[in-house]
Protein backbone atom coordinates (compact mmCIF):
# COMPACT_ATOMS: atom_id res chain seq x y z
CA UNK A 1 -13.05 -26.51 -5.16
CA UNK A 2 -13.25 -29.54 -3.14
CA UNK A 3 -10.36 -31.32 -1.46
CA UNK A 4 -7.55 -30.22 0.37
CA UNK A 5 -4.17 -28.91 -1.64
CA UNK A 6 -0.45 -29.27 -2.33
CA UNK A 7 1.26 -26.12 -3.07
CA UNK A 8 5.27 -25.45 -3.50
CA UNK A 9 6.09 -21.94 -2.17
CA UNK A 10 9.55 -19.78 -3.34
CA UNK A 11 9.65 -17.40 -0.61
CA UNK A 12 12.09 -14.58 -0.30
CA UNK A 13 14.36 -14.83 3.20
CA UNK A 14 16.69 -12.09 4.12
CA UNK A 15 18.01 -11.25 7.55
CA UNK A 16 17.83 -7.28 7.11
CA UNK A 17 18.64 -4.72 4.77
CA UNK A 18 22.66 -5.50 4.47
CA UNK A 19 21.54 -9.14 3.86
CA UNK A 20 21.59 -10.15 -0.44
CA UNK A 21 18.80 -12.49 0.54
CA UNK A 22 17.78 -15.61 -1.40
CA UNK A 23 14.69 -17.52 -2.26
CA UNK A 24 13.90 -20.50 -0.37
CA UNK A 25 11.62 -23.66 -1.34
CA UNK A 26 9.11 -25.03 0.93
CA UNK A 27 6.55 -27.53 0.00
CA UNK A 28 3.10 -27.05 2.09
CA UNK A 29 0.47 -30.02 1.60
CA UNK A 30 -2.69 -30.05 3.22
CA UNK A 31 -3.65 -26.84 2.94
CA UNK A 32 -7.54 -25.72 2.31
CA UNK A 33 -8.70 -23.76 -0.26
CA UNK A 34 -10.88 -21.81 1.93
CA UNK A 35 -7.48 -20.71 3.69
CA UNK A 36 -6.57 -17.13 3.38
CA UNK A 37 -3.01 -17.25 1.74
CA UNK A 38 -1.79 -15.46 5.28
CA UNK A 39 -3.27 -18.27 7.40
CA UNK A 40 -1.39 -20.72 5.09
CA UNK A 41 1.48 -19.03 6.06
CA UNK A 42 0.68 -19.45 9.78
CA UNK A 43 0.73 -23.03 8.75
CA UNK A 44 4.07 -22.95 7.05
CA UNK A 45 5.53 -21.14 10.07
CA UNK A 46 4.21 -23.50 12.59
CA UNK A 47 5.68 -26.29 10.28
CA UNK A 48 9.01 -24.18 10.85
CA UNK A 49 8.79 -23.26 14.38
CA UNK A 50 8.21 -27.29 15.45
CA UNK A 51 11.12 -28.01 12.90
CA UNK A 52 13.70 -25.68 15.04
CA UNK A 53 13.74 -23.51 11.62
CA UNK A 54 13.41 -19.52 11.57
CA UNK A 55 9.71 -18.66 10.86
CA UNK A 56 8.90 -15.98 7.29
CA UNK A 57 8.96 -12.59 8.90
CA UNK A 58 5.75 -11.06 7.12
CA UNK A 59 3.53 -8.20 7.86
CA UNK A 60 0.03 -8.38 9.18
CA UNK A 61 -2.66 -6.61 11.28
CA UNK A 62 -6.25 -6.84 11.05
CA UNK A 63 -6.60 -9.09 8.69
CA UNK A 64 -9.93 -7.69 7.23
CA UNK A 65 -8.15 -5.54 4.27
CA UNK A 66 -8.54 -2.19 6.65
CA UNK A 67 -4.79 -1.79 8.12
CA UNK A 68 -2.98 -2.31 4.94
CA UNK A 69 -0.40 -4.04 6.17
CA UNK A 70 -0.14 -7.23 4.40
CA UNK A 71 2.03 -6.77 2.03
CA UNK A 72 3.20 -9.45 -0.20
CA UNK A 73 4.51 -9.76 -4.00
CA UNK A 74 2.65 -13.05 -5.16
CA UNK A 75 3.82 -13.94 -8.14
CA UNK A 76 4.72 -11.03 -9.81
CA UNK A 77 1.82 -8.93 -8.62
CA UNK A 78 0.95 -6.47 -4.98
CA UNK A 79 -1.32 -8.82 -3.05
CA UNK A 80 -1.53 -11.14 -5.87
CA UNK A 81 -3.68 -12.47 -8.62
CA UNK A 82 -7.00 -10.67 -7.74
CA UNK A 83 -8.13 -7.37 -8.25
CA UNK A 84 -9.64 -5.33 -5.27
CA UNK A 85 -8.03 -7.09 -2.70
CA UNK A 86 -5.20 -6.78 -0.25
CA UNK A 87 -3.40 -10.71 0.59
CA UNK A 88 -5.17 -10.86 3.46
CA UNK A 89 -8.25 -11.27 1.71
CA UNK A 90 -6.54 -13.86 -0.92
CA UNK A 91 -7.88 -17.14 -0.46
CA UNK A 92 -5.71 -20.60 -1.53
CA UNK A 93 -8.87 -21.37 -3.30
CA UNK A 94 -7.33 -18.46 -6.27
CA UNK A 95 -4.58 -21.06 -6.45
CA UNK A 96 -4.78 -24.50 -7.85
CA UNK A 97 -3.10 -27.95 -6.54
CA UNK A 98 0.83 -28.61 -7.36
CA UNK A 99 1.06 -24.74 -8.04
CA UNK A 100 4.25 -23.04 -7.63
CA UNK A 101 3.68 -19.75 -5.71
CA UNK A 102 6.56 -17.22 -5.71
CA UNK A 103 6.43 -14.53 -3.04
CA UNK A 104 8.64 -11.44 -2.34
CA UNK A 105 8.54 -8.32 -0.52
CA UNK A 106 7.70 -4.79 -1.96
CA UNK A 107 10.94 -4.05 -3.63
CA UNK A 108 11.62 0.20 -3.19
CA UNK A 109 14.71 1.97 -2.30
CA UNK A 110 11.88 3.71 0.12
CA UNK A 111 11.30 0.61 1.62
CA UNK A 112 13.84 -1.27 2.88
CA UNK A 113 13.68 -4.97 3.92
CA UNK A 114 13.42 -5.11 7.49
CA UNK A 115 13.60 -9.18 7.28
CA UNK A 116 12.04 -10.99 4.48
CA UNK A 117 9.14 -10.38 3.66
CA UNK A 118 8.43 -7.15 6.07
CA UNK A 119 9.44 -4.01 4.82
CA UNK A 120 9.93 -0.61 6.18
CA UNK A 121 7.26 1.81 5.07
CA UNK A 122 8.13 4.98 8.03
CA UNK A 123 8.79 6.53 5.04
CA UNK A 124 5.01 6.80 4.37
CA UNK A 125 4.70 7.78 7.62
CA UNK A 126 6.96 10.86 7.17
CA UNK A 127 5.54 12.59 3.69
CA UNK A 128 1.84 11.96 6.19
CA UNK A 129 3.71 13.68 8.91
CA UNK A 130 5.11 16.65 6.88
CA UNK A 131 1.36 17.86 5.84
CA UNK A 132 -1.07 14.94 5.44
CA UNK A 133 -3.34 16.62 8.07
CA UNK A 134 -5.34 19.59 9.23
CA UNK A 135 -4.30 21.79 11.53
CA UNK A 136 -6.72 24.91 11.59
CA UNK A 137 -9.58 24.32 14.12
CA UNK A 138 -12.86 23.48 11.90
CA UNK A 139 -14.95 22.79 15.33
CA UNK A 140 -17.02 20.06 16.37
CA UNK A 141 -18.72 17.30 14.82
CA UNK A 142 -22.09 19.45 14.37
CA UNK A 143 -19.88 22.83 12.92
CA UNK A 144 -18.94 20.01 10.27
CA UNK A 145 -22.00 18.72 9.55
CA UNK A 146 -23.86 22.35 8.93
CA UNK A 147 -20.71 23.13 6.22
CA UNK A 148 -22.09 22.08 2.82
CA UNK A 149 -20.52 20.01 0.63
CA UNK A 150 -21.87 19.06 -2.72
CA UNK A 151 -21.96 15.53 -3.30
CA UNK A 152 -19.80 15.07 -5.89
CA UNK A 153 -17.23 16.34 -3.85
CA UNK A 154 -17.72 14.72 -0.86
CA UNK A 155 -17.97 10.95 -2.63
CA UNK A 156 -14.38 11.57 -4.46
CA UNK A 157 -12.94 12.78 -0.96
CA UNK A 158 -14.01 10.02 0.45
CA UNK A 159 -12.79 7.72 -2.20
CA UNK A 160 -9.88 9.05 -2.40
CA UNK A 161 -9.68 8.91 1.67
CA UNK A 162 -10.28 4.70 1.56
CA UNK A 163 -6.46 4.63 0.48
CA UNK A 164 -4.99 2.04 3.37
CA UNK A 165 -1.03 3.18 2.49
CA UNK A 166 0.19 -0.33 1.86
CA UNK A 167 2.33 0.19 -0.93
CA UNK A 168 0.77 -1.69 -3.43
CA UNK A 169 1.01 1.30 -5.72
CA UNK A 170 4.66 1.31 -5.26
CA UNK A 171 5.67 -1.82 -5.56
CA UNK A 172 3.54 -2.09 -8.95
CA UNK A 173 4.99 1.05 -10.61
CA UNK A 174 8.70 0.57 -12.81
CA UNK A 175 10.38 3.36 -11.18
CA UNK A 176 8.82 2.92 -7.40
CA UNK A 177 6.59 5.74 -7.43
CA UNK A 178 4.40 7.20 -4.26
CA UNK A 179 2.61 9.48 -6.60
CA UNK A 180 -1.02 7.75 -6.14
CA UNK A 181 -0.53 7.53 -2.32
CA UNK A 182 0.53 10.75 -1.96
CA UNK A 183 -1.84 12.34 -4.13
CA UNK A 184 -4.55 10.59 -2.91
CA UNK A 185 -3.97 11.71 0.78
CA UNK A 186 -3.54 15.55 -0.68
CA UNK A 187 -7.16 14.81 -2.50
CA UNK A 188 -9.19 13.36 0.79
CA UNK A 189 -7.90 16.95 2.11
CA UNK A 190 -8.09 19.21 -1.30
CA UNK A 191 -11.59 18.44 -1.84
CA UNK A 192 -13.08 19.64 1.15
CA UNK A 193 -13.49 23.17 2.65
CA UNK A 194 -11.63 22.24 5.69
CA UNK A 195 -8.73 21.65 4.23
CA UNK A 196 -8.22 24.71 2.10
CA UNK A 197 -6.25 26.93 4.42
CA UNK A 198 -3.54 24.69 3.82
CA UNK A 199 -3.66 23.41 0.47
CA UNK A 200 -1.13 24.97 -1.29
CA UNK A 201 1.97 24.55 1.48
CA UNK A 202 -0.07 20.65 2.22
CA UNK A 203 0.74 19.92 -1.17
CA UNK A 204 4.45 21.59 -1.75
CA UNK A 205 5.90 19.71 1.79
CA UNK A 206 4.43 16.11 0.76
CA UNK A 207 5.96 16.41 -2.75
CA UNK A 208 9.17 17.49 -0.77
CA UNK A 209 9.18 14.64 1.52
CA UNK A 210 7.98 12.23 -0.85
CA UNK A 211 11.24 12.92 -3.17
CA UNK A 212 13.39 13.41 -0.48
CA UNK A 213 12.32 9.49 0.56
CA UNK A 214 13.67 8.40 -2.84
CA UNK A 215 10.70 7.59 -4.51
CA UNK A 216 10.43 7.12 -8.16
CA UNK A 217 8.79 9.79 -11.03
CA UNK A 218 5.72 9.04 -12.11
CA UNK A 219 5.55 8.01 -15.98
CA UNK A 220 1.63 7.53 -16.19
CA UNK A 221 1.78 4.07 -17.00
CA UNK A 222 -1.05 2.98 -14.90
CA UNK A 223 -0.06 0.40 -13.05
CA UNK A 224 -0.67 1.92 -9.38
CA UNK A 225 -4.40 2.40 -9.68
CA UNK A 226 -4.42 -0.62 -11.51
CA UNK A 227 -3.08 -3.09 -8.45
CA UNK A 228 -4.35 -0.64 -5.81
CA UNK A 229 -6.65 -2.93 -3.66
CA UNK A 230 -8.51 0.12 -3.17
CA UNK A 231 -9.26 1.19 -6.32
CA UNK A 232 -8.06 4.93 -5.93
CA UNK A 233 -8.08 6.96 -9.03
CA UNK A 234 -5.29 8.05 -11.33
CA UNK A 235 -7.73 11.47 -10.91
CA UNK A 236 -5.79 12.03 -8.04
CA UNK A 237 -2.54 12.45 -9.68
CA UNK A 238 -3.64 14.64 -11.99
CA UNK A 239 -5.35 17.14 -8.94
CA UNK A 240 -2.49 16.62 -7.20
CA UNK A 241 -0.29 18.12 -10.23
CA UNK A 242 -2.49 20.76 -10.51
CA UNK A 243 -2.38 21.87 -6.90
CA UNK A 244 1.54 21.21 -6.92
CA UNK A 245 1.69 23.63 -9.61
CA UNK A 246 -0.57 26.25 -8.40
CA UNK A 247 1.52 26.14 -5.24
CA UNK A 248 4.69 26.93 -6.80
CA UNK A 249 3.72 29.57 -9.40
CA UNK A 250 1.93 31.51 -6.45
CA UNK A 251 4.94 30.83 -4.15
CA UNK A 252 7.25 33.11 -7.16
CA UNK A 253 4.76 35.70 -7.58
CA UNK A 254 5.16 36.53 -3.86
């Protein structure tokens, strides 16, 4: 696409969690397709800033799809119309001239609104916190390396591993479900002989926390793995089930 663009954007503004919010209207010309669609909203904000206006509150990081912080609702879909990517890595050139782009926040009773567009997601933070890690001592980097691991195992830990935690899978799924997060971060662990010490409690205090949070069931519909940026596997929920299970039927034969 050659030429420079004319966009009208429909952004969500809300002052914090108490606020009922509203959409707001701003018209951005000029803008290049070869912009990102977050660097067209450093545009829009500078636009705002010289006007005397509040700037769009929005989350962002690295900027190279790693941190998984950008996260924005872009017409009706987590990081928007692409597959594979996070909205950092969104160009304007997805997007065609006089296009009306609507963007909102992740919407999750786990994730409150801090202020328009940026979200609270401590309470991923929290189900990582209550197991998401390993705490026996498996040595150093060479111990590591001399305990096999077929494979197939290691490639679907590490798949499962490239999960960034931005939500995407939350905000895709009806009822607000963690499931694919959380499962995914039980997998990177349940995969590998390090983390088998603790796989049955790892799994039973994430589920905990994650409900606790006031996430959504899962109803398989396949939405989260479908918007994930990351690709992760529905496999995960499945393992994760199966671990979950295991856990509890051992826990009432003790």
């Amino acid at each position: 696409m050659s030429g420079n663009m004319n966009i009208t954007l429909k952004v969500w503004r809300q002052k914090n969690k108490d606020d009922r919010g509203r959409f707001e209207t701003y018209p951005v010309q000029g803008v290049s397709p070869d912009m990102s669609f977050l660097e067209m909203f450093d545009v829009l904000n500078e636009r705002l800033i010289n006007e005397g206006k509040e700037p769009v509150a929005f989350d962002h990081d690295c900027r190279e799809g790693i941190c998984g912080m950008c996260s924005m609702y872009i017409n009706g879909r987590p990081h928007g119309p692409l597959q594979g990517v996070t909205t950092c890595q969104l160009h304007m050139r997805s997007f065609k001239t006089n296009d009306t782009i609507v963007v909102e926040p992740w919407r999750a009773k786990a994730f409150p609104v801090i202020k328009d567009l940026a979200v609270d997601r401590s309470s991923f933070d929290r189900i990582m916190s209550a197991g998401g890690f390993i705490s026996v001592n498996t040595g150093n980097a060479q111990d590591a390396n001399a305990t096999p691991i077929g494979k197939e195992d290691a490639d679907t830990a590490f798949a499962a591993a490239m999960c960034i935690g931005c939500g995407a899978c939350v905000a895709a799924c009806k009822n607000a479900s963690a499931m694919l997060f959380v499962s995914a971060k039980i997998s990177q662990f349940a995969l590998l002989p390090q983390g088998q010490p603790e796989r049955k409690s790892r799994v039973s205090k994430m589920v905990a926390q994650m409900d606790a949070e006031g996430f959504g069931s899962c109803t398989n519909t396949g939405a989260c793995e479908a918007e994930c940026p990351k690709g992760i596997s529905l496999s995960n929920i499945a393992r994760m089930n199966r671990d979950y299970i295991n856990a509890q039927f051992t826990s009432q034969q003790m």
